[in-house]
C-alpha atoms as a PDB file:
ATOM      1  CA  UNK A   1       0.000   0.000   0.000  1.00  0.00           C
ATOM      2  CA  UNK A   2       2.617   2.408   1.490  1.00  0.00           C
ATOM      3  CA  UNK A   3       4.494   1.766  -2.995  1.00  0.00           C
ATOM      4  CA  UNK A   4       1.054   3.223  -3.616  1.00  0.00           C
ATOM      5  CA  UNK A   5       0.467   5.761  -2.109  1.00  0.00           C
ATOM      6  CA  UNK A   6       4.058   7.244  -3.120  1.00  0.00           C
ATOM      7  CA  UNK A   7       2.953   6.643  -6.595  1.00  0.00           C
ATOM      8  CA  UNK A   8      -0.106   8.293  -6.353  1.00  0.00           C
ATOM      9  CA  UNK A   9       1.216  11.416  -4.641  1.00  0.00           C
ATOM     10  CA  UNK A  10       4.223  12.044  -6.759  1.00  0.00           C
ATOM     11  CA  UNK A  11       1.615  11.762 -10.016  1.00  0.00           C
ATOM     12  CA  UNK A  12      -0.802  14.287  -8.541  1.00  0.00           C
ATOM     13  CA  UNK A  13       2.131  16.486  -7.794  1.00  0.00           C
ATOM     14  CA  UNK A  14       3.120  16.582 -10.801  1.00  0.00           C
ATOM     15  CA  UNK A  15       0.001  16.312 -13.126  1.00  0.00           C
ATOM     16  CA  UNK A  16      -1.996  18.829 -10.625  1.00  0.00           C
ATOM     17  CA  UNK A  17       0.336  21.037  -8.899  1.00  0.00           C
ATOM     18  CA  UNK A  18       3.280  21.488 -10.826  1.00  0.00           C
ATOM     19  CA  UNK A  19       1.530  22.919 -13.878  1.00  0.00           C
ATOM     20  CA  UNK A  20      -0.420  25.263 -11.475  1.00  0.00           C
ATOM     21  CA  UNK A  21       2.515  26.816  -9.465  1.00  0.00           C
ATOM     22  CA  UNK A  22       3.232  30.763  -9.669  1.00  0.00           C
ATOM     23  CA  UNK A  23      -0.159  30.601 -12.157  1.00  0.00           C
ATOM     24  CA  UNK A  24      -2.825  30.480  -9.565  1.00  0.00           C
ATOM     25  CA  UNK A  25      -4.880  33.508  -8.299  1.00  0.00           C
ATOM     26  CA  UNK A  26      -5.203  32.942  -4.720  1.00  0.00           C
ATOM     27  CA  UNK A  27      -9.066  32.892  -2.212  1.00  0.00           C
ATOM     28  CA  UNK A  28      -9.811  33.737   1.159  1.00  0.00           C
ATOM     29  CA  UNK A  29     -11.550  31.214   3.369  1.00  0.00           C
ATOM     30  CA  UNK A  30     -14.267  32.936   6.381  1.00  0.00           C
ATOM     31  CA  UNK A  31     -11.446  32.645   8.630  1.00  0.00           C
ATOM     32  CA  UNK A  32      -9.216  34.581   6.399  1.00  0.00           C
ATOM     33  CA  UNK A  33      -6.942  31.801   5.445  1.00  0.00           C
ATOM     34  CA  UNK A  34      -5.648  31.454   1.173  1.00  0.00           C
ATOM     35  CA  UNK A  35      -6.458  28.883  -0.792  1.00  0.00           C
ATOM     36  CA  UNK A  36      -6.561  27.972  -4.117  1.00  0.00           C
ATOM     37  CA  UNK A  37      -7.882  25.961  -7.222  1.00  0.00           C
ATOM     38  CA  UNK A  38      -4.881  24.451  -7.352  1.00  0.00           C
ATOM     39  CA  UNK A  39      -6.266  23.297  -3.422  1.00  0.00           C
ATOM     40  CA  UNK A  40      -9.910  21.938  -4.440  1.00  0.00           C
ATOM     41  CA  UNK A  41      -8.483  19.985  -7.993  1.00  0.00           C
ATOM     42  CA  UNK A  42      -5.378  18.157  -6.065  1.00  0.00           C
ATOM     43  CA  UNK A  43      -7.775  17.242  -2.935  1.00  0.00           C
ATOM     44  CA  UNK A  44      -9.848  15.980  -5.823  1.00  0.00           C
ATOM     45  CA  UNK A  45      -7.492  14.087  -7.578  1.00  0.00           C
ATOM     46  CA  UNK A  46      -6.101  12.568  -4.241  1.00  0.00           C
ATOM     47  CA  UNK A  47      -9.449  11.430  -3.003  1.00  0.00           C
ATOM     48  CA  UNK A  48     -10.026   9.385  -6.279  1.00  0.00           C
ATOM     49  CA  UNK A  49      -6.708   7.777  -6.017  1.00  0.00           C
ATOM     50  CA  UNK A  50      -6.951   7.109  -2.365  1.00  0.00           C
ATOM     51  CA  UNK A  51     -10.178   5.108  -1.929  1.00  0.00           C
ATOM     52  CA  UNK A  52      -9.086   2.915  -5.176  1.00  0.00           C
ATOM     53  CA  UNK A  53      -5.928   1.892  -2.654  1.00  0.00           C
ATOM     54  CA  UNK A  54      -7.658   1.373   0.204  1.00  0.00           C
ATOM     55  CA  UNK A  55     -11.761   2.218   0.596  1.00  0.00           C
ATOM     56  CA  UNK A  56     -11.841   4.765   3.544  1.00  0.00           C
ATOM     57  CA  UNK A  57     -13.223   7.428   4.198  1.00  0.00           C
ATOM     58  CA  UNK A  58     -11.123  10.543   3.064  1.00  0.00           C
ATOM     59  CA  UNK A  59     -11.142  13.565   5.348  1.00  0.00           C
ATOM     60  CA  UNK A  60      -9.319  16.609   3.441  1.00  0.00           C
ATOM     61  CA  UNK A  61      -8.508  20.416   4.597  1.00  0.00           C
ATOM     62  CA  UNK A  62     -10.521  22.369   2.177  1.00  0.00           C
ATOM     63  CA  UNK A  63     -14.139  19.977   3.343  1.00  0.00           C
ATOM     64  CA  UNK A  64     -16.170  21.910   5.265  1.00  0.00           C
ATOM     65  CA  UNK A  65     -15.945  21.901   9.446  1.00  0.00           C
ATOM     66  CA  UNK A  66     -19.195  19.496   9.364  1.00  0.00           C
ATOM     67  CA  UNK A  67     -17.550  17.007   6.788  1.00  0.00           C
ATOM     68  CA  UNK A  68     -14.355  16.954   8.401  1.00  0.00           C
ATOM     69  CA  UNK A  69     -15.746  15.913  11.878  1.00  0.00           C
ATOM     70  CA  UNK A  70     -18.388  13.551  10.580  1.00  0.00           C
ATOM     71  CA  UNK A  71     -15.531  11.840   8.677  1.00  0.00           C
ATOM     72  CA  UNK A  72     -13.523  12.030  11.843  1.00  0.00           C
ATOM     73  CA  UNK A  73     -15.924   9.993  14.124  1.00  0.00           C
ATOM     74  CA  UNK A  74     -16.577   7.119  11.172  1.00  0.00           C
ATOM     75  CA  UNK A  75     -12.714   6.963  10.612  1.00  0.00           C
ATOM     76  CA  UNK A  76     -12.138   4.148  13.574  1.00  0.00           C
ATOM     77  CA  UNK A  77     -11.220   1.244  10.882  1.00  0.00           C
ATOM     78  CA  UNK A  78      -9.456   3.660   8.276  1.00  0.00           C
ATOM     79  CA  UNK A  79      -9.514   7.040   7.446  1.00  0.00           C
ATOM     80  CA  UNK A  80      -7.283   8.991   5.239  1.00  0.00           C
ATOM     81  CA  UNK A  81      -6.297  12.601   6.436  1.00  0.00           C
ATOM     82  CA  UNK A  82      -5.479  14.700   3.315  1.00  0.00           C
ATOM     83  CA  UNK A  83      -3.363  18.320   3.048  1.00  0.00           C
ATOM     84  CA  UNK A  84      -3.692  18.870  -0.726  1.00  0.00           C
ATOM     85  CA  UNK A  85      -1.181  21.583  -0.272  1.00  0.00           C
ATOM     86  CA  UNK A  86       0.181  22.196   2.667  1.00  0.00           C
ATOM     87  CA  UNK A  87       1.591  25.518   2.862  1.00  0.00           C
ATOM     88  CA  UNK A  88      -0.497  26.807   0.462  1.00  0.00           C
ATOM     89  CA  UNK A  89       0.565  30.971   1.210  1.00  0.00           C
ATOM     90  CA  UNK A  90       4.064  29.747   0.046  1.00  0.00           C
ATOM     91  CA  UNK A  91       2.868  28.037  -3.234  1.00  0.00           C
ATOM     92  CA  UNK A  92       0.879  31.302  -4.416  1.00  0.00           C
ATOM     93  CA  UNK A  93       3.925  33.262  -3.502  1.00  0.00           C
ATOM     94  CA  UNK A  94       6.501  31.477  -5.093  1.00  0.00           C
ATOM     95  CA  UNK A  95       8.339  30.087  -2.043  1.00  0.00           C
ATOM     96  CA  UNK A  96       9.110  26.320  -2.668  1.00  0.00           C
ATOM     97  CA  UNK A  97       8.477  25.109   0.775  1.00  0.00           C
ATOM     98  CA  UNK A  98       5.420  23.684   0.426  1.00  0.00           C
ATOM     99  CA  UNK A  99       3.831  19.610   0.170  1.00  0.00           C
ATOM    100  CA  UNK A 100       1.289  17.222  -0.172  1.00  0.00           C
ATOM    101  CA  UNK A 101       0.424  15.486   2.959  1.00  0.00           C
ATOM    102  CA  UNK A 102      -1.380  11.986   3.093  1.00  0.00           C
ATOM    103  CA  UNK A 103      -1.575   9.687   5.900  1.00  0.00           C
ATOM    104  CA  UNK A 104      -3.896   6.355   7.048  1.00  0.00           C
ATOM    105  CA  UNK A 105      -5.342   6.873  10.658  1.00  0.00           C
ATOM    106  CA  UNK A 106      -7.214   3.817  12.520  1.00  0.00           C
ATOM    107  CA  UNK A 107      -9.023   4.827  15.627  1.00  0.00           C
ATOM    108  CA  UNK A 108      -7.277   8.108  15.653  1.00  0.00           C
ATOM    109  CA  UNK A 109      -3.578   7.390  15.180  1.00  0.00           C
ATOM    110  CA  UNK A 110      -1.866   7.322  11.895  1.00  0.00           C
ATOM    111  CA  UNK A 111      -0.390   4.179  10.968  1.00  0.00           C
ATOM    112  CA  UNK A 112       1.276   5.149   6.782  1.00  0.00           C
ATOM    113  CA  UNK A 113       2.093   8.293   6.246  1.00  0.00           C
ATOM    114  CA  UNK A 114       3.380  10.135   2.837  1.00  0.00           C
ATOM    115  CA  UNK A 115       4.660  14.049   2.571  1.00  0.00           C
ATOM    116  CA  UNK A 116       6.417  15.159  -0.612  1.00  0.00           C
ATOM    117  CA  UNK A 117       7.724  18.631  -1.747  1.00  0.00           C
ATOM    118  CA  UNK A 118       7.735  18.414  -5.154  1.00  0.00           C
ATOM    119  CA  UNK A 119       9.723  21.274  -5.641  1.00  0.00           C
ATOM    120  CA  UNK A 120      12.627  19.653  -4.234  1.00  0.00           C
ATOM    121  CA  UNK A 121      11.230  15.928  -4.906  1.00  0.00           C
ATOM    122  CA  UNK A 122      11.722  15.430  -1.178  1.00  0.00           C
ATOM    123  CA  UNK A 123       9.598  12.295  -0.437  1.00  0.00           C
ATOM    124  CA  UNK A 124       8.883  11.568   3.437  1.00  0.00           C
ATOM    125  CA  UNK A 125       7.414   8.655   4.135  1.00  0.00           C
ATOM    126  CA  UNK A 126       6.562   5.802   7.286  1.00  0.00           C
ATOM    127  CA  UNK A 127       4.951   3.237   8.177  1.00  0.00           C
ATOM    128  CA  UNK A 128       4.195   2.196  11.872  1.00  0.00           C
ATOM    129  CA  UNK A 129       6.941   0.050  13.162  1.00  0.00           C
ATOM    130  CA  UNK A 130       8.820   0.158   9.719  1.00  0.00           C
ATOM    131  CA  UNK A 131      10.892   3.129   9.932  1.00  0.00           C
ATOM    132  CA  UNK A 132      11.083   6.462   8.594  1.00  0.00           C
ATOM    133  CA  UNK A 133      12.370   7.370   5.194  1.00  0.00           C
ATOM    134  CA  UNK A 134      13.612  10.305   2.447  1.00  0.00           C
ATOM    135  CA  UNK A 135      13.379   9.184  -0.777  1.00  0.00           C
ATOM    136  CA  UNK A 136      14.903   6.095   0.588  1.00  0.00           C
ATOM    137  CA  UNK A 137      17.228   7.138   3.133  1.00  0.00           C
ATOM    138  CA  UNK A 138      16.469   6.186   5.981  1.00  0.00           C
ATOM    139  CA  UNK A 139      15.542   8.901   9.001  1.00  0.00           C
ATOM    140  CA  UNK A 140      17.322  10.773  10.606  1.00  0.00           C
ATOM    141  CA  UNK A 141      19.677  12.006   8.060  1.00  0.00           C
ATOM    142  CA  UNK A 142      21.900  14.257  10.582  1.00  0.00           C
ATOM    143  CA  UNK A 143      22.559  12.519  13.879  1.00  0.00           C
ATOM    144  CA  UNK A 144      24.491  14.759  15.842  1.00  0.00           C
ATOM    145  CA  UNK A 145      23.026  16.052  19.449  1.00  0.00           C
ATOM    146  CA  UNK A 146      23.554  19.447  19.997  1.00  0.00           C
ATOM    147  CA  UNK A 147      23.604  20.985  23.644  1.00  0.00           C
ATOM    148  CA  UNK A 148      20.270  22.936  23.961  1.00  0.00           C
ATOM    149  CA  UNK A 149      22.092  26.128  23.574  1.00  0.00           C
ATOM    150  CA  UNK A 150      23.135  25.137  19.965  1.00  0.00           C
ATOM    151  CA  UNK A 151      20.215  23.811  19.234  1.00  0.00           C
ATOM    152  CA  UNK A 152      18.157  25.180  16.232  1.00  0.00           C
ATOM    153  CA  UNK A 153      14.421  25.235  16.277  1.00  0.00           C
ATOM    154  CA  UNK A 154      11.389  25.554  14.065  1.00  0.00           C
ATOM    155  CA  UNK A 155       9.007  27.422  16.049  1.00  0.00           C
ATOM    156  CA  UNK A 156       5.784  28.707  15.242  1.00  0.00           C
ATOM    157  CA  UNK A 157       5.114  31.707  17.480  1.00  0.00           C
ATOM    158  CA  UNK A 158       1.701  33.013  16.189  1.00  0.00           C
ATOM    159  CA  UNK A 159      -0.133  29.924  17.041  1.00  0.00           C
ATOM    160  CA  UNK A 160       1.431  29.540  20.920  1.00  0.00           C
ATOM    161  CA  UNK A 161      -0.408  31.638  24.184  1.00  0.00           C
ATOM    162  CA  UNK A 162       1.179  35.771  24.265  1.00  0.00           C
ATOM    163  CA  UNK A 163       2.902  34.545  27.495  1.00  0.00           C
ATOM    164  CA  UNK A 164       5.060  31.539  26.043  1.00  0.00           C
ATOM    165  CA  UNK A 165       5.790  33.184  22.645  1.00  0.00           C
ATOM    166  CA  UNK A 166       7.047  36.138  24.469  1.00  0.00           C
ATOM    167  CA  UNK A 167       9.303  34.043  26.289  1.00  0.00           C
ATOM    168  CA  UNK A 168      10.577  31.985  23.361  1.00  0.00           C
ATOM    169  CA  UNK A 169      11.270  35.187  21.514  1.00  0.00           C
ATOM    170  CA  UNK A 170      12.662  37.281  23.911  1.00  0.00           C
ATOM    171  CA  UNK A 171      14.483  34.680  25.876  1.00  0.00           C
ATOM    172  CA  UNK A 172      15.092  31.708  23.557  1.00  0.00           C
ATOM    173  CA  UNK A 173      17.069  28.745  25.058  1.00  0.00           C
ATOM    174  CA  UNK A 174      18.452  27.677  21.977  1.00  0.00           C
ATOM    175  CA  UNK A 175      21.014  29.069  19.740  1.00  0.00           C
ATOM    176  CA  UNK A 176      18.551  29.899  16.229  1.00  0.00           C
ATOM    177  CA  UNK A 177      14.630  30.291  14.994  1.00  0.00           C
ATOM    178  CA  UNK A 178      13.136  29.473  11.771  1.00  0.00           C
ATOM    179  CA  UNK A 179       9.483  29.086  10.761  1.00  0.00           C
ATOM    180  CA  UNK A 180       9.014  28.462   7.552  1.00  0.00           C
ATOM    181  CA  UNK A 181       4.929  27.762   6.981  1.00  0.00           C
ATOM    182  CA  UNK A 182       4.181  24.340   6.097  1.00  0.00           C
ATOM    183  CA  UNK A 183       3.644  22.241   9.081  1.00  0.00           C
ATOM    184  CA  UNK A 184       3.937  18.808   7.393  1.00  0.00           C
ATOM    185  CA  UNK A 185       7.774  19.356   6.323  1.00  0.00           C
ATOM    186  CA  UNK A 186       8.386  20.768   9.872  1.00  0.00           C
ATOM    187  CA  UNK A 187       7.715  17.464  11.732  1.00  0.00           C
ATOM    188  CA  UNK A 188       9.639  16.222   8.030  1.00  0.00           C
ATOM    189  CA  UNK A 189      12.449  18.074   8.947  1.00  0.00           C
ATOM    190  CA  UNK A 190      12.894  17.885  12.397  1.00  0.00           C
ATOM    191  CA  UNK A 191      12.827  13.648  11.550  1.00  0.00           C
ATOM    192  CA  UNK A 192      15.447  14.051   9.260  1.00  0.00           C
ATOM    193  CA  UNK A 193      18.105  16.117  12.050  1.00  0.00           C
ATOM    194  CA  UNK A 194      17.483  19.098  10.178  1.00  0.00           C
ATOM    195  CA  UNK A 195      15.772  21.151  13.201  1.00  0.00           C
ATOM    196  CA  UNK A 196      16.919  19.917  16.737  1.00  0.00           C
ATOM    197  CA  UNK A 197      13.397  21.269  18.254  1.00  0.00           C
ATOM    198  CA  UNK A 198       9.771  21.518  17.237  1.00  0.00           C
ATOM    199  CA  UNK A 199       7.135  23.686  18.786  1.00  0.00           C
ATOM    200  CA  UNK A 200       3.906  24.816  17.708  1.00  0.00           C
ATOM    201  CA  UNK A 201       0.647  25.668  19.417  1.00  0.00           C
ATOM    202  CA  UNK A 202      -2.151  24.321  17.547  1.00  0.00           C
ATOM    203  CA  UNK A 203      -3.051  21.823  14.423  1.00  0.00           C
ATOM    204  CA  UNK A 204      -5.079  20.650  12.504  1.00  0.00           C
ATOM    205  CA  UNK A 205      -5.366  16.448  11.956  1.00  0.00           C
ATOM    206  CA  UNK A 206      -3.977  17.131   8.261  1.00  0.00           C
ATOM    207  CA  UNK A 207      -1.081  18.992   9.653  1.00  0.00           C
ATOM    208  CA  UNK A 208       0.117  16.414  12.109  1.00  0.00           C
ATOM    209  CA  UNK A 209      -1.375  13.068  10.614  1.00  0.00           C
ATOM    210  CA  UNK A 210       1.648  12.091   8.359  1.00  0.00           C
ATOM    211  CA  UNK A 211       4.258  14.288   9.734  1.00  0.00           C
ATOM    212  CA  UNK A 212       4.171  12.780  13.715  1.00  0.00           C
ATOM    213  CA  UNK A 213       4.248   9.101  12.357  1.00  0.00           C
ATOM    214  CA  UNK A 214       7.598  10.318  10.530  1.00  0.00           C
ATOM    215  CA  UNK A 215       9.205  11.589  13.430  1.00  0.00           C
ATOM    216  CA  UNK A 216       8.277   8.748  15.897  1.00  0.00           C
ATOM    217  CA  UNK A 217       9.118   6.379  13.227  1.00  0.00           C
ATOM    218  CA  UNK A 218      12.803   8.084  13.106  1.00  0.00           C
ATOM    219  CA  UNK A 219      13.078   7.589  17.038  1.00  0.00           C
ATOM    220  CA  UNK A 220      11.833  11.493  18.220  1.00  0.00           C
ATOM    221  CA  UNK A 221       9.855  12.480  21.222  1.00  0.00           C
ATOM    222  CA  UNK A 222       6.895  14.260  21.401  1.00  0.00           C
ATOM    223  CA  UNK A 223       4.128  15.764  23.427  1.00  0.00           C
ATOM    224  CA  UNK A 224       2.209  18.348  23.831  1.00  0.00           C
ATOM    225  CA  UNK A 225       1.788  21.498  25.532  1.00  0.00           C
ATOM    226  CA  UNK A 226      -0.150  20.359  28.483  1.00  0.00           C
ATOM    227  CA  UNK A 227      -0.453  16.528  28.133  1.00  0.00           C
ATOM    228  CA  UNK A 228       2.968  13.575  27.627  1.00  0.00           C
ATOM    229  CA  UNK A 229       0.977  11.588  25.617  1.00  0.00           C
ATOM    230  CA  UNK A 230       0.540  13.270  22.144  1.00  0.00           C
ATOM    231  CA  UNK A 231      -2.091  11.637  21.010  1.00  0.00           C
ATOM    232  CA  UNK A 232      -4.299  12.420  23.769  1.00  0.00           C
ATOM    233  CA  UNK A 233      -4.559  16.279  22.843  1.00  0.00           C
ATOM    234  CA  UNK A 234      -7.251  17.788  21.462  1.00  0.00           C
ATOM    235  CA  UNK A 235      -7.514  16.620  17.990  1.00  0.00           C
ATOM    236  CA  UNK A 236      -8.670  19.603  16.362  1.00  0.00           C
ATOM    237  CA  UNK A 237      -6.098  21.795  17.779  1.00  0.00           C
ATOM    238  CA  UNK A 238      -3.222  19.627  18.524  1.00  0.00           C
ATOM    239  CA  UNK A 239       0.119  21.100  20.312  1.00  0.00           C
ATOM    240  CA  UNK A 240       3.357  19.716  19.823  1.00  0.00           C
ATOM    241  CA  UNK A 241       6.613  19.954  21.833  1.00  0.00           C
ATOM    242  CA  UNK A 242       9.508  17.529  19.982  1.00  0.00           C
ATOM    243  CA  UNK A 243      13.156  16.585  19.520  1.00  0.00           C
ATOM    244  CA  UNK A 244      14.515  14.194  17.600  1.00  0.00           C
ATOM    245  CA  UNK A 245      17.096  13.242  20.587  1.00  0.00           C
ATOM    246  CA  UNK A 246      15.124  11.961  23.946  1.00  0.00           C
ATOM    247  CA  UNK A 247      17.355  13.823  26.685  1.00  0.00           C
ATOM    248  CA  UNK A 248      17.067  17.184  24.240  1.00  0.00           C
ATOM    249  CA  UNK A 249      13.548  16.553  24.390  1.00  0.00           C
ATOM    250  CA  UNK A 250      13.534  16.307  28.095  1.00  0.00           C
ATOM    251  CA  UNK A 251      14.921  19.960  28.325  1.00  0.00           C
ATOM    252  CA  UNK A 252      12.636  21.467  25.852  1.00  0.00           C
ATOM    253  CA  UNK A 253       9.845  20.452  26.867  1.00  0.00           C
ATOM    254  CA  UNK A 254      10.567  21.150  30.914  1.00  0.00           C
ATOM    255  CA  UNK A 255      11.851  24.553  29.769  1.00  0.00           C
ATOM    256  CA  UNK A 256       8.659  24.999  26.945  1.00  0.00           C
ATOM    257  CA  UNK A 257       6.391  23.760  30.478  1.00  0.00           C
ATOM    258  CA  UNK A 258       7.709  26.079  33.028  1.00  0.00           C
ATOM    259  CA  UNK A 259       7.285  29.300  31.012  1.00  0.00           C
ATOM    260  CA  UNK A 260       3.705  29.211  29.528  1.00  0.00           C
END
């Protein structure tokens, strides 16, 4: 399945996307958020594709609120959780930091999950107890433990409580910031070494699906802001505090926890 999916990704990508980037006009959503055709025809496309692999039930970003949580509560034996672009503000503005973001969830945990940039033809992909991988390398990529300090961290600030992002930004305890708008290649990158620390207030299932079965698969840590076990936060607005290393974890998250 997992052969699949890849397939079926990297054709949409390129049949759907691709052809549409930098040619787009973008939309505004009621709560002010962009989107696109470019959105509606890959979620489209990827829905078609995905219940000929396996005949879930496809819950995708751009579905109304109602859709998304009836899918949600008849997704306990399979349900795919679809980003058609994630990081859509940097595909209509000609940043290539953007992906598609597919993943399998049964009874609310994802169990495959498939990110590619097709930009860079960076393909992510896991499945549970298999391993984590980049275009067949297996995650993580850089290995090297930094002292919290040196760390560098992807950290998005809008989405955390005044207090905390206040803190991080005024006191960080690691050594450099970057946020770069696509949540799916954040949890991507932080599997593959590239960021040392993740942090980010609130997401969506189809931010977090794929990209957190990645990152455990590569041996990180995560939790969120107010609970240890991840997968026990809300799931419409899931926080995330994560390291690829377990003691580096440890620190970020008692540091992240003592000044919300």
């Amino acid at each position: 399945m997992l052969d699949e999916v890849i397939a079926a990704v990297r054709t949409v990508a390129q049949q759907e996307i691709m052809p549409r980037y930098l040619l787009v006009d973008r939309q505004e959503k009621a709560d002010g958020s962009l989107f696109s055709e470019a959105d509606l025809i890959v979620q489209q496309a990827l829905v078609e594709k995905l219940q000929k692999i396996y005949p879930g039930a496809v819950m995708a970003e751009e579905m109304s609120k109602l859709e998304q949580e009836a899918l949600w509560l008849k997704g306990e034996t399979g349900l795919w959780s679809v980003d058609p672009i994630d990081g859509t503000s940097n595909f209509l503005n000609g940043l290539p930091y953007f992906a598609i973001s597919v993943a399998l969830m049964r009874q609310g945990k994802s169990v495959l999950g498939v990110i590619y940039n097709p930009v860079s033809d960076e393909m992510f992909y896991a499945e549970k107890g298999r391993g984590a991988f980049l275009n067949g390398q297996i995650l993580p990529l850089r290995k090297d433990v930094p002292a919290l300090p040196n760390a560098m961290a992807n950290v998005d600030l809008k989405r955390l409580d005044r207090k905390l992002s206040e803190q991080v930004a005024a006191y960080p305890p690691f050594a450099s910031q970057r946020n770069y708008g696509a949540c799916a290649l954040e949890w991507c990158y932080t599997a593959a070494g590239y960021f040392d620390l993740y942090l980010h207030g609130g997401q969506k299932p189809w931010d977090y699906a794929a990209g957190a079965l990645i990152l455990a698969e590569a041996g990180g840590q995560m939790c969120g802001l107010n609970q240890d076990d991840y997968w026990a936060g809300p799931p419409w607005e899931r926080s995330v505090i994560a390291a690829l290393n377990a003691d580096l974890f440890m620190q970020w998250r008692d540091w992240v926890r003592t000044h919300q």
